[in-house]
C-alpha atoms as a PDB file:
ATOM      1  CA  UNK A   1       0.000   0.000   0.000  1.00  0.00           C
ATOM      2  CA  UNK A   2       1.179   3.245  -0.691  1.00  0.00           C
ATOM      3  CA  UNK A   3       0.414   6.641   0.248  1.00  0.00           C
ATOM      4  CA  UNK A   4       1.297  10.133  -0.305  1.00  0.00           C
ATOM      5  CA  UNK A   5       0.808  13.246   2.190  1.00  0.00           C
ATOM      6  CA  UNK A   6       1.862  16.688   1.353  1.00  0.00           C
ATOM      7  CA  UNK A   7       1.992  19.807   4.221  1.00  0.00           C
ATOM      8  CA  UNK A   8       1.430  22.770   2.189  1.00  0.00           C
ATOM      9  CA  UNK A   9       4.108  25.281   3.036  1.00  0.00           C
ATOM     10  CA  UNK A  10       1.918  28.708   3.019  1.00  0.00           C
ATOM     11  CA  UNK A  11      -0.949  27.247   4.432  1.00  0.00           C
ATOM     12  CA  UNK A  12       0.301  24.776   6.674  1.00  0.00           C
ATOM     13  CA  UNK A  13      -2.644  22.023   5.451  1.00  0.00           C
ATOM     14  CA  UNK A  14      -1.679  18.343   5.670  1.00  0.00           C
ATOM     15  CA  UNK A  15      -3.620  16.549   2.925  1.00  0.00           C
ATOM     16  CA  UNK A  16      -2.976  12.870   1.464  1.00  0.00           C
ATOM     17  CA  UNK A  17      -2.274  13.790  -2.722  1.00  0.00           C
ATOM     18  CA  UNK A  18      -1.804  11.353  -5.289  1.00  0.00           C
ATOM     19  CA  UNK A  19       1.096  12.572  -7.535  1.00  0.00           C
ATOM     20  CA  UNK A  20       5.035  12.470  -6.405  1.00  0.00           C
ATOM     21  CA  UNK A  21       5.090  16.259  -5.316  1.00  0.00           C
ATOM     22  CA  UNK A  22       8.350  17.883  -3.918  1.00  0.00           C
ATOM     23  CA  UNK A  23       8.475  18.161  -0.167  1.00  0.00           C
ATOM     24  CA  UNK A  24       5.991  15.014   0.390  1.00  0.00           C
ATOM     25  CA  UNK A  25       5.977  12.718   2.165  1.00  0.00           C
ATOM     26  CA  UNK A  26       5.867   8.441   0.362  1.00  0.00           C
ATOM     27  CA  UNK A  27       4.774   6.142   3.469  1.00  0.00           C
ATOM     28  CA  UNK A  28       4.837   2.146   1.923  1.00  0.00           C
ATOM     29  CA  UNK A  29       3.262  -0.580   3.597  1.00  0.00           C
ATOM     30  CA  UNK A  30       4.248  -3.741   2.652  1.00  0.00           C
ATOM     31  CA  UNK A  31       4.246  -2.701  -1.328  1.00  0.00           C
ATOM     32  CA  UNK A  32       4.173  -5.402  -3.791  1.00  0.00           C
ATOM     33  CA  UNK A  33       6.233  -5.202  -6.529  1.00  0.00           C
ATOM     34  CA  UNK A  34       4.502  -2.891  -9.075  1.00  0.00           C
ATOM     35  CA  UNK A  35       4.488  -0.006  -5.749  1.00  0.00           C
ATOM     36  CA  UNK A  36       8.298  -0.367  -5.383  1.00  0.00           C
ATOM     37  CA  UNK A  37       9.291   0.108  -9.734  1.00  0.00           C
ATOM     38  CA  UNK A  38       5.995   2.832  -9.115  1.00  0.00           C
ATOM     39  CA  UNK A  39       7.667   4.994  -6.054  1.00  0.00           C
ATOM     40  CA  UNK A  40      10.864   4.090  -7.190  1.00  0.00           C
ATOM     41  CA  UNK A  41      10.692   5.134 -10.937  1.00  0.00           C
ATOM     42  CA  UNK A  42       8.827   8.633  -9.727  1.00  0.00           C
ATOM     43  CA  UNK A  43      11.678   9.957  -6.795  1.00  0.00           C
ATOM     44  CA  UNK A  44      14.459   7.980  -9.216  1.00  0.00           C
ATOM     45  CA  UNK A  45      15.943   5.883  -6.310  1.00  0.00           C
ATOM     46  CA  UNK A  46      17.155   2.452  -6.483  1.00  0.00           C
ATOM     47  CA  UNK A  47      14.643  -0.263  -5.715  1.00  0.00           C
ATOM     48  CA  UNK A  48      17.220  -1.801  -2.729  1.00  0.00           C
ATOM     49  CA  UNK A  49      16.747   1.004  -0.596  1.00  0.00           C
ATOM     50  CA  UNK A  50      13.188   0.079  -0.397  1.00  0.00           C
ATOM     51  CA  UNK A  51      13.705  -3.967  -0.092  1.00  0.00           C
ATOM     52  CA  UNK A  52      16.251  -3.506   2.678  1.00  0.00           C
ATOM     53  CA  UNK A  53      13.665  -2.047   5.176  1.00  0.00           C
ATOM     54  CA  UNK A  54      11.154  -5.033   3.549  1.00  0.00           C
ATOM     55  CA  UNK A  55      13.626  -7.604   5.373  1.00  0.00           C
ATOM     56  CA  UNK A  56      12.463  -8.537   8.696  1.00  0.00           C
ATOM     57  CA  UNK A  57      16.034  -9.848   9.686  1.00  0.00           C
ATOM     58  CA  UNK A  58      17.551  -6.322   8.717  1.00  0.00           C
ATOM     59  CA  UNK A  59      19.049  -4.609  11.834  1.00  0.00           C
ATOM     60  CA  UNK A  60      19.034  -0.372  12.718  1.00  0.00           C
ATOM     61  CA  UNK A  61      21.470   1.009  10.984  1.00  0.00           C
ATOM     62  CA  UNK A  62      22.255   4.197   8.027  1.00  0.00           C
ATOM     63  CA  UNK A  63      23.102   3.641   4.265  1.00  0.00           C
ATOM     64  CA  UNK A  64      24.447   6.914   2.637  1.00  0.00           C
ATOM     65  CA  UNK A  65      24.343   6.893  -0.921  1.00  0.00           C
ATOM     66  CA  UNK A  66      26.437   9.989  -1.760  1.00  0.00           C
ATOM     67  CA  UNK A  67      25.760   9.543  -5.534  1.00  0.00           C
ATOM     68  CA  UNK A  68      22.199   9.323  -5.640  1.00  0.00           C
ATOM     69  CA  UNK A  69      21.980  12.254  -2.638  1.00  0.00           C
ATOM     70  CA  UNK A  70      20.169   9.579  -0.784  1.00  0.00           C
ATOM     71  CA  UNK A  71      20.045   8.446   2.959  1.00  0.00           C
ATOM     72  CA  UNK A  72      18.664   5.446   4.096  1.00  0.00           C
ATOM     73  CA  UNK A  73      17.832   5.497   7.956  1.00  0.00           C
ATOM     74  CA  UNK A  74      17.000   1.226   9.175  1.00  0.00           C
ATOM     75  CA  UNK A  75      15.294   1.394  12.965  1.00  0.00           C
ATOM     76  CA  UNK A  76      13.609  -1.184  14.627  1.00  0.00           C
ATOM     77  CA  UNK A  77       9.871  -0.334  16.342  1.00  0.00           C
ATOM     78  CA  UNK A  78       8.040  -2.318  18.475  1.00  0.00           C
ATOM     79  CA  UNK A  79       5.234  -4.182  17.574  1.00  0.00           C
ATOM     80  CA  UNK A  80       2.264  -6.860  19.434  1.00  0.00           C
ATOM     81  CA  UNK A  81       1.783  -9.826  17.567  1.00  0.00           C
ATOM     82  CA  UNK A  82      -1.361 -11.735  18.445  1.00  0.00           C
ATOM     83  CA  UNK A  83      -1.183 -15.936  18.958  1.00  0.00           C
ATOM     84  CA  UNK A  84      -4.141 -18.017  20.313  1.00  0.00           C
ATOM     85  CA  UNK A  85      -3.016 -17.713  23.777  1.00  0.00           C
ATOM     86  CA  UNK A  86      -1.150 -14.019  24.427  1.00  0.00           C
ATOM     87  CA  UNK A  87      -0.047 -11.232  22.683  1.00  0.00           C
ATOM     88  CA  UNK A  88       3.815 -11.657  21.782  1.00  0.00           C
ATOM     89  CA  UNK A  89       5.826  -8.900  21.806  1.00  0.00           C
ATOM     90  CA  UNK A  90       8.624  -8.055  19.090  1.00  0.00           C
ATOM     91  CA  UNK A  91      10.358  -5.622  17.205  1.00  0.00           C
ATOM     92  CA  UNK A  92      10.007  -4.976  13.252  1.00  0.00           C
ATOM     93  CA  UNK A  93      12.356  -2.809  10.779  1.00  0.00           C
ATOM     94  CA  UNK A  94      11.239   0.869   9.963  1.00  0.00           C
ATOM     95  CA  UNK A  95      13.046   2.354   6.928  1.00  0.00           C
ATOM     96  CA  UNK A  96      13.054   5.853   6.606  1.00  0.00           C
ATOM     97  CA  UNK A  97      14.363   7.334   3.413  1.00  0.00           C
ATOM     98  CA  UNK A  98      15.824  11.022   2.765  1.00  0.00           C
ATOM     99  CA  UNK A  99      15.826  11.340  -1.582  1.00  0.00           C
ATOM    100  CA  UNK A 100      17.655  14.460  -1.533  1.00  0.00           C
ATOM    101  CA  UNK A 101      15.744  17.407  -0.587  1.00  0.00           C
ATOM    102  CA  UNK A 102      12.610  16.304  -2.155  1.00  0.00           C
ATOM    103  CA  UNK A 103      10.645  13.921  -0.498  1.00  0.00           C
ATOM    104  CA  UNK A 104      10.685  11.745   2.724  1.00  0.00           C
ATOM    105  CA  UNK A 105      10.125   7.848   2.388  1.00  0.00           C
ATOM    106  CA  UNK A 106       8.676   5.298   5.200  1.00  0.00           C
ATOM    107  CA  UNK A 107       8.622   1.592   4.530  1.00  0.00           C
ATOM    108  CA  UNK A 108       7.569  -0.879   7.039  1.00  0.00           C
ATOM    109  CA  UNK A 109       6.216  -4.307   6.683  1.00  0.00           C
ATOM    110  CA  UNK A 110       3.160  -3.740   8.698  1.00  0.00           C
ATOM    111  CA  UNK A 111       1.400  -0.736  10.101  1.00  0.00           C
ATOM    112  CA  UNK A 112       2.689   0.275  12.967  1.00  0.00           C
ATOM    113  CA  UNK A 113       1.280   2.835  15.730  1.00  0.00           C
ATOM    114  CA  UNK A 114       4.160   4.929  15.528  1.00  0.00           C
ATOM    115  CA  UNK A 115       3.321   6.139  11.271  1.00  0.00           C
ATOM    116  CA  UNK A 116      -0.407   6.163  12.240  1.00  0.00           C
ATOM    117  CA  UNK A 117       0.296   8.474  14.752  1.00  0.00           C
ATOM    118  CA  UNK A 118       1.410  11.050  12.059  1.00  0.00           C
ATOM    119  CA  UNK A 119      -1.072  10.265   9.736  1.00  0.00           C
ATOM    120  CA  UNK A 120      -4.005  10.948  11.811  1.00  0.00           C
ATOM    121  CA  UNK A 121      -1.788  14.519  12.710  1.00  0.00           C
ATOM    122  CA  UNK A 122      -1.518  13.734  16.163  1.00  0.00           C
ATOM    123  CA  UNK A 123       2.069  15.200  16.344  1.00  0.00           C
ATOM    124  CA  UNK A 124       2.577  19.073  17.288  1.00  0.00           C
ATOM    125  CA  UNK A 125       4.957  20.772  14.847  1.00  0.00           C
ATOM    126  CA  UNK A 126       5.154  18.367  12.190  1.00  0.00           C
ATOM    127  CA  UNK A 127       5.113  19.368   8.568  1.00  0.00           C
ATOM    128  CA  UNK A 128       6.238  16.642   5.723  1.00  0.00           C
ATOM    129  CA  UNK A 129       8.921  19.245   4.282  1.00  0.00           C
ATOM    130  CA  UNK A 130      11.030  19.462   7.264  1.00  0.00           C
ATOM    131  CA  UNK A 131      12.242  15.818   6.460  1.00  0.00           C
ATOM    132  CA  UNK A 132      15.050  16.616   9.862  1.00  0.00           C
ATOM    133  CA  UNK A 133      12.469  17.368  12.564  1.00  0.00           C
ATOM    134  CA  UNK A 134      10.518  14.350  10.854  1.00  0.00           C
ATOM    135  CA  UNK A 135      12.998  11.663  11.602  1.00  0.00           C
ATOM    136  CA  UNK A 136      13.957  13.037  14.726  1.00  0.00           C
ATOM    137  CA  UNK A 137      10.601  13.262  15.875  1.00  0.00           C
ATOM    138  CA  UNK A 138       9.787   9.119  14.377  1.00  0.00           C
ATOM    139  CA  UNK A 139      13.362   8.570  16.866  1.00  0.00           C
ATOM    140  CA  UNK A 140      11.642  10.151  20.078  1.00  0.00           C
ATOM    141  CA  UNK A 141       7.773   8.498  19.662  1.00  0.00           C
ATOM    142  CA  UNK A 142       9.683   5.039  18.455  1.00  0.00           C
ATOM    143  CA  UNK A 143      11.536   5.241  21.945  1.00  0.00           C
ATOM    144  CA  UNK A 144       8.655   7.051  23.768  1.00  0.00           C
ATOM    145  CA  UNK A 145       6.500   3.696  22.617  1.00  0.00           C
ATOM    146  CA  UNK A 146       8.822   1.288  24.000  1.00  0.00           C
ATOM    147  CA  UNK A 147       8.501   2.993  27.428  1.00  0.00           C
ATOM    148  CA  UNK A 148       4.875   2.121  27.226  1.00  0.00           C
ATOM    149  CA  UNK A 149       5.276  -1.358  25.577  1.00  0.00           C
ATOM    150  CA  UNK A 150       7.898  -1.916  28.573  1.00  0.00           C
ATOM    151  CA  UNK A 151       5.530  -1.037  31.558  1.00  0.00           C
ATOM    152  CA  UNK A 152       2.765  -3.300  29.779  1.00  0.00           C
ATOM    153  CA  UNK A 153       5.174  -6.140  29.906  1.00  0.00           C
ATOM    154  CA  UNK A 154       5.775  -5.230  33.833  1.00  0.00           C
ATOM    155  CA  UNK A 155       1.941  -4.681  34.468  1.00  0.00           C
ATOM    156  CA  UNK A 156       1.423  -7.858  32.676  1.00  0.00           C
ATOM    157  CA  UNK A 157       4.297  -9.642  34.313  1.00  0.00           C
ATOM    158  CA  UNK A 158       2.942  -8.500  37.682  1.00  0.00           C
ATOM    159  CA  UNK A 159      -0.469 -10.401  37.140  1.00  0.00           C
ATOM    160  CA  UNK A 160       1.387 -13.529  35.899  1.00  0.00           C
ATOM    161  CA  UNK A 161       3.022 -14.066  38.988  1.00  0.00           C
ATOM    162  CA  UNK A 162      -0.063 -13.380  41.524  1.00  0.00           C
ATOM    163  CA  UNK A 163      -1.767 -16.288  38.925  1.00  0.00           C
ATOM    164  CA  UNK A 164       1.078 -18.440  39.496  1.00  0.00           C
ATOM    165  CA  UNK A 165       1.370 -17.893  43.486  1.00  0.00           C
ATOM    166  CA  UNK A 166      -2.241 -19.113  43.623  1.00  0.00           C
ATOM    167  CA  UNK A 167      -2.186 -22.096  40.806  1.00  0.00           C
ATOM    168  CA  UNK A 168       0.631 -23.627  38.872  1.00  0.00           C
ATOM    169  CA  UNK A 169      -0.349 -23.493  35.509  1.00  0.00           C
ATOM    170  CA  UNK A 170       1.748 -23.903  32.522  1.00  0.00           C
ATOM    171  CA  UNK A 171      -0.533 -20.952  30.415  1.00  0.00           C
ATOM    172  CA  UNK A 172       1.338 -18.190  32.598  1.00  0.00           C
ATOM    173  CA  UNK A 173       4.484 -20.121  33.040  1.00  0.00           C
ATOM    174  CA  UNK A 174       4.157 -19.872  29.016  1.00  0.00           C
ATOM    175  CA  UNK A 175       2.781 -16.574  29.564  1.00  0.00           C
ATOM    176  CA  UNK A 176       6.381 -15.591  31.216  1.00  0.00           C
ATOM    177  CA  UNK A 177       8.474 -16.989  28.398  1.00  0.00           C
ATOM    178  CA  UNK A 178       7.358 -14.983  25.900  1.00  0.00           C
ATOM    179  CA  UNK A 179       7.378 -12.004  28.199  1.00  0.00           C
ATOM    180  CA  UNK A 180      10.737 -12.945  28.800  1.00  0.00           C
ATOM    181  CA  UNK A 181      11.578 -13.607  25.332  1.00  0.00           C
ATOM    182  CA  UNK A 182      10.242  -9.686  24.098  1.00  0.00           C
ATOM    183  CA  UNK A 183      12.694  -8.455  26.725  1.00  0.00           C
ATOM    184  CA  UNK A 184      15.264  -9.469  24.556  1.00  0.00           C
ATOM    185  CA  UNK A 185      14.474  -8.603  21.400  1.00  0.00           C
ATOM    186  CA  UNK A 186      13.711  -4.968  22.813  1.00  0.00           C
ATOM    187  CA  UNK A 187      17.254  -4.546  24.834  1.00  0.00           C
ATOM    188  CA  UNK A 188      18.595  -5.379  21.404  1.00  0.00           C
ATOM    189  CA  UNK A 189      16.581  -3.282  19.487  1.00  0.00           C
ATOM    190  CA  UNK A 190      16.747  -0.219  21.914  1.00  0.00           C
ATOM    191  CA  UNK A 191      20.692  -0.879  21.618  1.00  0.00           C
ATOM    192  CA  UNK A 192      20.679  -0.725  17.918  1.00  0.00           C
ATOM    193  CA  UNK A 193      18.667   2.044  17.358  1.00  0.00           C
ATOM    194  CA  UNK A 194      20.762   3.904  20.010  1.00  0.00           C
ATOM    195  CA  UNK A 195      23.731   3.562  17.833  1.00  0.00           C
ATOM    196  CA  UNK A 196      21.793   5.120  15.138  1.00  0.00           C
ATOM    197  CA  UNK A 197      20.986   8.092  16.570  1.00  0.00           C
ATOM    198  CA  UNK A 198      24.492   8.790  18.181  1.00  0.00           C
ATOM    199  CA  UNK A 199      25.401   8.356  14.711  1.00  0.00           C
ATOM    200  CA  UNK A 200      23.192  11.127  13.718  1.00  0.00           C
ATOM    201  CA  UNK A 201      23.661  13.449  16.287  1.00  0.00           C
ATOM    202  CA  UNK A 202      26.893  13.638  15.273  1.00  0.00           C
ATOM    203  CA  UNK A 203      25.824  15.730  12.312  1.00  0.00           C
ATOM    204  CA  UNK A 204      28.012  13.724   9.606  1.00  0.00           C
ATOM    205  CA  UNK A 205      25.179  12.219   8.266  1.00  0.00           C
ATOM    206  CA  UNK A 206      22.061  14.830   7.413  1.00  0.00           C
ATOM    207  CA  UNK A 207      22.155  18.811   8.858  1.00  0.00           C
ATOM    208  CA  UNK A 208      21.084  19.280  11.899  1.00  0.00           C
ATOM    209  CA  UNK A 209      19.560  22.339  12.518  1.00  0.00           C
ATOM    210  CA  UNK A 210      19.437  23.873  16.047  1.00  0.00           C
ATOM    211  CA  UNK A 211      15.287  23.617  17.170  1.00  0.00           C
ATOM    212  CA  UNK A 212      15.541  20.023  16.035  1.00  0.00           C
ATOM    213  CA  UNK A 213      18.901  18.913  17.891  1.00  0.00           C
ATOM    214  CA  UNK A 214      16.924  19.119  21.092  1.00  0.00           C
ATOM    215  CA  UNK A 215      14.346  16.547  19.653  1.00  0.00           C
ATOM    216  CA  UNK A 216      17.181  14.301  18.909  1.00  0.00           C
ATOM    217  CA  UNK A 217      19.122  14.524  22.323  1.00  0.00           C
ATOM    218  CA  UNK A 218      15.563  13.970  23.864  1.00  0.00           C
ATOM    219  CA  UNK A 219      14.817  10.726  21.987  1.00  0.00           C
ATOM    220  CA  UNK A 220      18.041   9.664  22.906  1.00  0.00           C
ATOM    221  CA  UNK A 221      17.637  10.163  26.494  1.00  0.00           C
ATOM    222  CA  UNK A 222      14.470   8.466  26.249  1.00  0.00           C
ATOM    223  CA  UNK A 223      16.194   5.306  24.393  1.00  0.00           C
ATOM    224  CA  UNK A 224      18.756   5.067  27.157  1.00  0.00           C
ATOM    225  CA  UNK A 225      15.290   5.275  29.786  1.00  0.00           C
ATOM    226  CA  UNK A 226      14.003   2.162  27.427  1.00  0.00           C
ATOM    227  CA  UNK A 227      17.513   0.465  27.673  1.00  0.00           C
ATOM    228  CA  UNK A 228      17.890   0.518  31.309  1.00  0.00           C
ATOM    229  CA  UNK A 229      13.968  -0.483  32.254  1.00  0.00           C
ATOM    230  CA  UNK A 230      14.333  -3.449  29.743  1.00  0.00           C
ATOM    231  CA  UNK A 231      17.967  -4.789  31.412  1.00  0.00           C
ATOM    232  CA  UNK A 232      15.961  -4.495  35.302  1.00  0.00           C
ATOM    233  CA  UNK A 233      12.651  -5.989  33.803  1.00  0.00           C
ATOM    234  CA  UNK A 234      14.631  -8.676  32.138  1.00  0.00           C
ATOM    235  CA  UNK A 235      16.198  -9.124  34.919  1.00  0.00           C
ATOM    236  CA  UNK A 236      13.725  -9.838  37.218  1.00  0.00           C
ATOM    237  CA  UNK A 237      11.913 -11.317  35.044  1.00  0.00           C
ATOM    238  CA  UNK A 238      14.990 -14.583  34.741  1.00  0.00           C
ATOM    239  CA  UNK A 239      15.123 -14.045  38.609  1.00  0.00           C
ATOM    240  CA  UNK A 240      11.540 -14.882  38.634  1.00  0.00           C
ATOM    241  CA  UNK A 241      11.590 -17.628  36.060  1.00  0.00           C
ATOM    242  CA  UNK A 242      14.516 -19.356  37.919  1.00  0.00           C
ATOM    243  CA  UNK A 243      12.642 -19.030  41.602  1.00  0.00           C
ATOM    244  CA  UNK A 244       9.653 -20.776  39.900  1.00  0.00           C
ATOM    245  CA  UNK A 245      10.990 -23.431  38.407  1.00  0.00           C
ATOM    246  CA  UNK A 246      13.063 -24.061  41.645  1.00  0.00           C
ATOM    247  CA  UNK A 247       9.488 -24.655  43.581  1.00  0.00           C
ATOM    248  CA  UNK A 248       8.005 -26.300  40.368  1.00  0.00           C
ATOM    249  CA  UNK A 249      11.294 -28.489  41.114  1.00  0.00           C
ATOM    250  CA  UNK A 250      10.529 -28.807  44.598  1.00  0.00           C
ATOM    251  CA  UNK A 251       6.837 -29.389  44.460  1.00  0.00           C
ATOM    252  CA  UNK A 252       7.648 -32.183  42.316  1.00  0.00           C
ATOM    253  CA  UNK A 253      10.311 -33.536  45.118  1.00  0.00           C
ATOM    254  CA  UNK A 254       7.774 -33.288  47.794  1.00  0.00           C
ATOM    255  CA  UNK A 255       5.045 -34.833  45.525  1.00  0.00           C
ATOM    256  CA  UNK A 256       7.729 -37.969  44.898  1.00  0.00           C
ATOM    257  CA  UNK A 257       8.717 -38.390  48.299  1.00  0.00           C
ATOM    258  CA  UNK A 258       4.907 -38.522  49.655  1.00  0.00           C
ATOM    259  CA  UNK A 259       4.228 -41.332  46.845  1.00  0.00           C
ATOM    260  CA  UNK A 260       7.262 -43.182  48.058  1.00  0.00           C
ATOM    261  CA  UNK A 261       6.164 -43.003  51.524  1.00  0.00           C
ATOM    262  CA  UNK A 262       2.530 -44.167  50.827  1.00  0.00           C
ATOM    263  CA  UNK A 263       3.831 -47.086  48.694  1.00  0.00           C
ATOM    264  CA  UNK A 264       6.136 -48.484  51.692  1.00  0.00           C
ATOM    265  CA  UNK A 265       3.029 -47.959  53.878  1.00  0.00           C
ATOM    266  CA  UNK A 266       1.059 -50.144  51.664  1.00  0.00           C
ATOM    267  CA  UNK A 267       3.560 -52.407  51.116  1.00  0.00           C
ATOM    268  CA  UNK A 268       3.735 -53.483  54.972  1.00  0.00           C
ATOM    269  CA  UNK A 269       0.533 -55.022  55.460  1.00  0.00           C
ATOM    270  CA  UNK A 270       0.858 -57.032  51.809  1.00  0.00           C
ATOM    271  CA  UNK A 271       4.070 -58.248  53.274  1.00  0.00           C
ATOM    272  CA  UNK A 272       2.541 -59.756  56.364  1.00  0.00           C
ATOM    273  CA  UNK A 273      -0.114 -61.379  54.310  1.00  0.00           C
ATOM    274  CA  UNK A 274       1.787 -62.755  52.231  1.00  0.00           C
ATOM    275  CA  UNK A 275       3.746 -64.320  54.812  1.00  0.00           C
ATOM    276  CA  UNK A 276       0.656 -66.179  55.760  1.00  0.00           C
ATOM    277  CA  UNK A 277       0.004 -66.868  52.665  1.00  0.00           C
ATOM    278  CA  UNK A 278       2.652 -69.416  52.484  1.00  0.00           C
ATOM    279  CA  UNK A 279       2.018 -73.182  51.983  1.00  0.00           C
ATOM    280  CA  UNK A 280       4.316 -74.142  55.399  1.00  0.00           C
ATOM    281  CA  UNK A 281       3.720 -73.963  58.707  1.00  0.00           C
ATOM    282  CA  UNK A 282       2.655 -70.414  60.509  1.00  0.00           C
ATOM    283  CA  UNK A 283       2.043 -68.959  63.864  1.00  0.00           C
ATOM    284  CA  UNK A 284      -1.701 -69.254  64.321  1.00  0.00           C
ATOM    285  CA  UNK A 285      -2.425 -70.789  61.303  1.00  0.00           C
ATOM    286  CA  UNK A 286      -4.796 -73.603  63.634  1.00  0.00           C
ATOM    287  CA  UNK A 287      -6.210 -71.298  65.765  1.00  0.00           C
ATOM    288  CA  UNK A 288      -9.980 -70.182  65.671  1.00  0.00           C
ATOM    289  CA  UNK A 289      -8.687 -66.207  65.707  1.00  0.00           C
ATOM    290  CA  UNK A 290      -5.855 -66.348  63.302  1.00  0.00           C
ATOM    291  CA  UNK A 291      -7.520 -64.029  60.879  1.00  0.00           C
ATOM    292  CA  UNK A 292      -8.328 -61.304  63.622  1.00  0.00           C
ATOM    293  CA  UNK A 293      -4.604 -61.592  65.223  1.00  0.00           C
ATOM    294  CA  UNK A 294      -3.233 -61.801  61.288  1.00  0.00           C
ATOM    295  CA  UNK A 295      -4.618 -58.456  60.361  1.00  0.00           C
ATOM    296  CA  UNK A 296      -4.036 -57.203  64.293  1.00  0.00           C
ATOM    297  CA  UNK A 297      -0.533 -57.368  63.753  1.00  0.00           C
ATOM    298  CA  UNK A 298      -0.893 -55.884  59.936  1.00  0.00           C
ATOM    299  CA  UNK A 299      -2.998 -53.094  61.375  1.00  0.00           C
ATOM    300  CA  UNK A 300      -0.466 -52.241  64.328  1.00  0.00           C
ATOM    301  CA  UNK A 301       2.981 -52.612  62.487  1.00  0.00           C
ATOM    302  CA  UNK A 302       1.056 -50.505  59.632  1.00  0.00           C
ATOM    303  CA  UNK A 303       0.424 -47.589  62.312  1.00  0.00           C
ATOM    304  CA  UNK A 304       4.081 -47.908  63.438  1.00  0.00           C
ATOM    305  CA  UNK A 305       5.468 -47.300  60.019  1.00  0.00           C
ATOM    306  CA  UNK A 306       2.941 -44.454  59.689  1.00  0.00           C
ATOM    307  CA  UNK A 307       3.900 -42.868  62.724  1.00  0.00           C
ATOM    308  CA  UNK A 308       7.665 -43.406  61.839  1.00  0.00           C
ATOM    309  CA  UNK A 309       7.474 -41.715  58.637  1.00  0.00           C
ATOM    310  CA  UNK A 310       5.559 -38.852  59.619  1.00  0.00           C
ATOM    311  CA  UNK A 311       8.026 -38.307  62.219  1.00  0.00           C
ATOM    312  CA  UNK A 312      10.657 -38.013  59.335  1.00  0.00           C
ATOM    313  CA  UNK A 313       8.635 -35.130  57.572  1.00  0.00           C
ATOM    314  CA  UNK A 314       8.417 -38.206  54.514  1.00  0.00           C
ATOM    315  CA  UNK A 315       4.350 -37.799  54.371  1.00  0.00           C
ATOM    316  CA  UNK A 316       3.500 -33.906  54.199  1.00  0.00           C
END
């Protein structure tokens, strides 16, 4: 899908056009192949600066093309991908294209929160020509979302463990995996893209002008925010996994050693009869109350080893 929005520079309107107009702004959603030659053949860009941000394995980073004028900006965003049991958290490429002062270029492989928030206009200040301010500001929402994505994974973390103190149950042990699991691919994300935008700030790569800077240094701060609440999450988060699965372990020892104790307790009284059950000669085998003294003895030497065990912690 492709679409084209255009800030009008004396008015100040933000309108979605339909031709390749100077100062717009090109936002692709997974294209197909007749979109890419389209967008491609209209800004006169090579077709691999779109594909790159089109590969979900492709990590933040900056292509400069000082031939073509153009500068290809890779981040990863967050993202909630829905299973049939819980929502999974993970990180997707977001390719943001400068073709020289002309027009501004987002790819992504999915819609993302992060572009919708600038095409419903919900950003102060932002104006498709001032293609700076525009990636700085994409930098500081990208990290600003991750905050939020990171205190949903702590909120839902949280109510994970209060199931799992009541009722063992492998959905939220499952539940913490993943969690667990999103943790990672966000540290390494949030470390990547931080690399980026040191990169830029540096001013090597596109002009910074001054009342953008501060945009930058702020999405930066708010990246190295993301970086340290996703180590401590993750954190305790493995703490958490590893103290569960030492009482799962322990449960299961308790559970073993009860069995073990039952199973010698019923063992004692099948011993004694089949003592008796032997074709020799037995202790009241002729007398009128052999029966009654037979399961006398079965009953008492039965509460002994009861009492024994229980004395040794082996039934609770």
């Amino acid at each position: 899908m492709v679409k084209i929005y255009n800030t009008d520079i004396e008015t100040n309107k933000f309108e979605e056009i339909k031709e390749f107009k100077k100062g717009s702004w090109i936002n692709l959603t997974n294209p197909s192949e007749s979109e890419i030659k389209k967008v491609c053949e209209g800004v006169n860009i090579e077709e691999d600066f779109i594909r790159y941000a089109l590969d979900i394995e492709e990590k933040a980073r900056i292509d400069d093309d000082e031939d073509e004028n153009t500068i290809l900006f890779v981040i990863d965003v967050p993202s909630i991908e829905k299973n049939e049991e819980n929502d999974v958290y993970v990180t997707m490429p977001l390719g943001m294209i400068v073709v020289r002062d002309d027009f501004f270029i987002t790819v992504s492989l999915k819609r993302n929160k992060i572009i919708e928030e600038f095409e419903k206009r919900k950003i102060k200040n932002f104006q498709t020509y001032k293609k700076t301010r525009f990636i700085f500001q994409i930098l500081y929402l990208n990290s600003s979302y991750y905050l939020n994505y990171l205190k949903r994974i702590n909120k839902e973390t949280e109510i994970a463990e209060y199931i799992l103190k009541n009722s063992m149950k492998n959905k939220e042990l499952l539940k913490l995996l993943s969690l667990e699991k999103g943790l990672v691919y966000f540290t390494t994300s949030l470390k990547s893209n931080e690399l980026v935008m040191e990169k830029t700030l540096r001013g090597k790569i596109i002009k910074l002008y001054e009342d953008d800077e501060e945009i930058l240094e702020d999405a930066i701060t708010e990246n190295r925010q993301a970086i340290e609440m996703a180590q401590i999450y993750s954190n305790i988060l493995n703490g958490t996994m590893d103290a569960y699965a030492s009482i799962i372990s322990n449960n299961l020892n308790g559970v073993m050693k009860f069995l073990t104790s039952v199973t010698i307790i019923l063992a004692v009284p099948t011993m004694i009869s089949s003592f008796w059950g032997m074709n020799v000669e037995l202790p009241f085998q002729n007398s009128k109350a052999g029966f009654i003294i037979m399961i006398a003895i079965a009953v008492v030497t039965t509460l002994i080893v009861t009492w024994w065990l229980n004395r040794k912690d082996m039934l609770k």
